[in-house]
Protein backbone atom coordinates (compact mmCIF):
# COMPACT_ATOMS: atom_id res chain seq x y z
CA UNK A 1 8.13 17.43 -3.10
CA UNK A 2 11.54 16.87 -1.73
CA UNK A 3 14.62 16.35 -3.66
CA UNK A 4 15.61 12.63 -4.99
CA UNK A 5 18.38 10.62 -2.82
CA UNK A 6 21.66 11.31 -3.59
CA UNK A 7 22.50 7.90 -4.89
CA UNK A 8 18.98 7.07 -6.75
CA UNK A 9 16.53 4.64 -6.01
CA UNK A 10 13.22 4.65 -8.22
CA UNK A 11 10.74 1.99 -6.73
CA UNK A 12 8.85 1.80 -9.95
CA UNK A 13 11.92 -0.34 -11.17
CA UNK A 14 10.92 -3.90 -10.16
CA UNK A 15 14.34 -5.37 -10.30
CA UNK A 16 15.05 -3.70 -7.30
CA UNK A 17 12.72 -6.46 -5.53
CA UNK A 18 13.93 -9.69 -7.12
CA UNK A 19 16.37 -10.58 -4.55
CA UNK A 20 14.13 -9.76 -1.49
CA UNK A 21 12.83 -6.46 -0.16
CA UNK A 22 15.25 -3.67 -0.97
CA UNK A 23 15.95 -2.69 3.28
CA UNK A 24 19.38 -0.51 2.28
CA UNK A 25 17.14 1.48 -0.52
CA UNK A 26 14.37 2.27 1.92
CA UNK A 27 16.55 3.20 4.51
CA UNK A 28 18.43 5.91 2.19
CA UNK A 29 14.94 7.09 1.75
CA UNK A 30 14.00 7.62 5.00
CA UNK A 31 17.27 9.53 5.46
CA UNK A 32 17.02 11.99 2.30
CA UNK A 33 13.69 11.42 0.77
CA UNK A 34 11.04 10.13 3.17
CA UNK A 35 8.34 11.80 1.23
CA UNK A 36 9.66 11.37 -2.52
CA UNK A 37 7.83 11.24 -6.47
CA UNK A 38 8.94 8.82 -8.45
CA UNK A 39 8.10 10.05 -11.79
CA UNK A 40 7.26 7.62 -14.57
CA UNK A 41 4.46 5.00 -15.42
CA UNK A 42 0.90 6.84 -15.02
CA UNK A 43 2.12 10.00 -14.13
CA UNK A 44 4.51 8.54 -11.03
CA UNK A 45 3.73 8.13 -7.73
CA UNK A 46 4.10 9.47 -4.01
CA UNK A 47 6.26 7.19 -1.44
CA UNK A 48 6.20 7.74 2.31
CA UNK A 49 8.85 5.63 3.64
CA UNK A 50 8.98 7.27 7.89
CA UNK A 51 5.88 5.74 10.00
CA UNK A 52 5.19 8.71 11.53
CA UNK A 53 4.53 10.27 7.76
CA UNK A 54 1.95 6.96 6.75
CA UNK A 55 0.45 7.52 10.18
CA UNK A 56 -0.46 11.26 9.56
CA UNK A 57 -1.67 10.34 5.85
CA UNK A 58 -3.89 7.57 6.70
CA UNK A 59 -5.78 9.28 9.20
CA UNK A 60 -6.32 12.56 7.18
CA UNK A 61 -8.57 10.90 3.66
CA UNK A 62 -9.81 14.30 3.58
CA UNK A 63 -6.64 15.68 2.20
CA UNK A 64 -4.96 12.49 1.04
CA UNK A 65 -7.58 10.24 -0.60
CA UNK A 66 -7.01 6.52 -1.35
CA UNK A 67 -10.40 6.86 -3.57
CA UNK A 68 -9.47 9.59 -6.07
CA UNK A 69 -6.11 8.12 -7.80
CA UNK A 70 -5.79 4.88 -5.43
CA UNK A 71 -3.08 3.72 -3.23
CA UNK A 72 -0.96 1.38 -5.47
CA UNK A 73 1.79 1.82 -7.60
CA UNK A 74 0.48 0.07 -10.82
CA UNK A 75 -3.12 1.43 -10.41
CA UNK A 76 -5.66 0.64 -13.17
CA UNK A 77 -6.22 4.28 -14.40
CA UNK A 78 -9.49 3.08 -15.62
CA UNK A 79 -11.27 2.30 -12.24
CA UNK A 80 -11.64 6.06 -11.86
CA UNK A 81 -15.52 6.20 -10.68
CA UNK A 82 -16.06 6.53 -6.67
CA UNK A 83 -18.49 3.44 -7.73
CA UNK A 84 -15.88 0.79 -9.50
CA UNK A 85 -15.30 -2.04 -7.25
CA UNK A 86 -11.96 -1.28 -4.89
CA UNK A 87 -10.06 -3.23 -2.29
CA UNK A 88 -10.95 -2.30 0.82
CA UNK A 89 -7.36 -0.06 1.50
CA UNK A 90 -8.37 1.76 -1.57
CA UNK A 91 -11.86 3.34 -0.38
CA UNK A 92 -12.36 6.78 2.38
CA UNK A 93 -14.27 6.60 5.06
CA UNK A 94 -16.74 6.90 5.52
CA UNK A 95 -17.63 3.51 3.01
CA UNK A 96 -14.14 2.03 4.20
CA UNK A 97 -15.32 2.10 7.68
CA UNK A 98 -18.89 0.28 7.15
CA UNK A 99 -17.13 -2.21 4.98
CA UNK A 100 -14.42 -2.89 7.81
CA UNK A 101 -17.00 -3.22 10.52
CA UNK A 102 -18.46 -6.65 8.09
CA UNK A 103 -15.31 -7.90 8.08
CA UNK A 104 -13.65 -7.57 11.54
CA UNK A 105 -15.49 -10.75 12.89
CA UNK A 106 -13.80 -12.74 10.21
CA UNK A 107 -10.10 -11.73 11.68
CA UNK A 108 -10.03 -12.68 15.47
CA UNK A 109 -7.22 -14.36 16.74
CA UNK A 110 -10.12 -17.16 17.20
CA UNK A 111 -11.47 -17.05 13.66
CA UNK A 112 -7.98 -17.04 12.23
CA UNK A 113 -6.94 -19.95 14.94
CA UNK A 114 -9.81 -21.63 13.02
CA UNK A 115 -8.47 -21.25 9.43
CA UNK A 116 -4.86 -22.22 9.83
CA UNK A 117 -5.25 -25.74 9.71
CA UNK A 118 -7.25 -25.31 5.79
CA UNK A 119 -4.56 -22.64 5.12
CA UNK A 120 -1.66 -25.37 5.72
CA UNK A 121 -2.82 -27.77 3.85
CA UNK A 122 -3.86 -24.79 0.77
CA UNK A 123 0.48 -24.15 1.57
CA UNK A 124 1.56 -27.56 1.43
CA UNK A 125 -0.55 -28.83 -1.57
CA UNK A 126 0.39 -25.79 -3.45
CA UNK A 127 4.38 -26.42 -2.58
């Protein structure tokens, strides 16, 4: 765990989002925190805020498992089982990767060219 920024800045407080995403916050993260606890709701959470560091994490699930606590910061505590139903970000390989290769027909540039007409009108009717 490194030390908490200077100036504060606990991403567990939701205010910080209401007027957009919070660029200046993250970037005094990267500088002094970029792998920082947040203590709080749950227990608190981890934040990786430098690329490189999210890189390195998501392709070591042995060590840093989406399954066991989950990857969000409001989890619900009481999907817990390696059988609840998860999103698809929030399961390991080897299950993530079966469930990926079902899905990866359904977002080509064609099959997405395909949707965007429905999705407009889904946009505009919900405006």
């Amino acid at each position: 765990m490194t030390s908490p920024p200077r100036s504060g800045f606990d991403l567990s407080d939701l205010r910080r989002f209401q007027g957009g995403i919070p660029h200046a916050g993250f970037a005094r993260l990267r500088r002094e925190s970029p792998v920082h606890f947040h203590p709080g709701r749950d227990g608190g959470f981890w934040s990786l805020t430098r690329h490189e560091d999210v890189v390195a994490v998501n392709r070591d699930s042995r060590r840093f498992s989406s399954e066991r606590r989950g990857i969000l910061m409001f989890d619900q505590t009481s999907l817990e089982g390696p059988g609840d139903p998860r999103m698809m970000i929030e399961i390991d390989p080897p299950r993530h990767t079966r469930y990926r290769q079902l899905v990866n027909r359904g977002f080509t540039p064609r099959m997405l060219s395909a949707l965007e007409p429905r999705m407009r009108a889904i946009a505009r009717q919900a405006l």
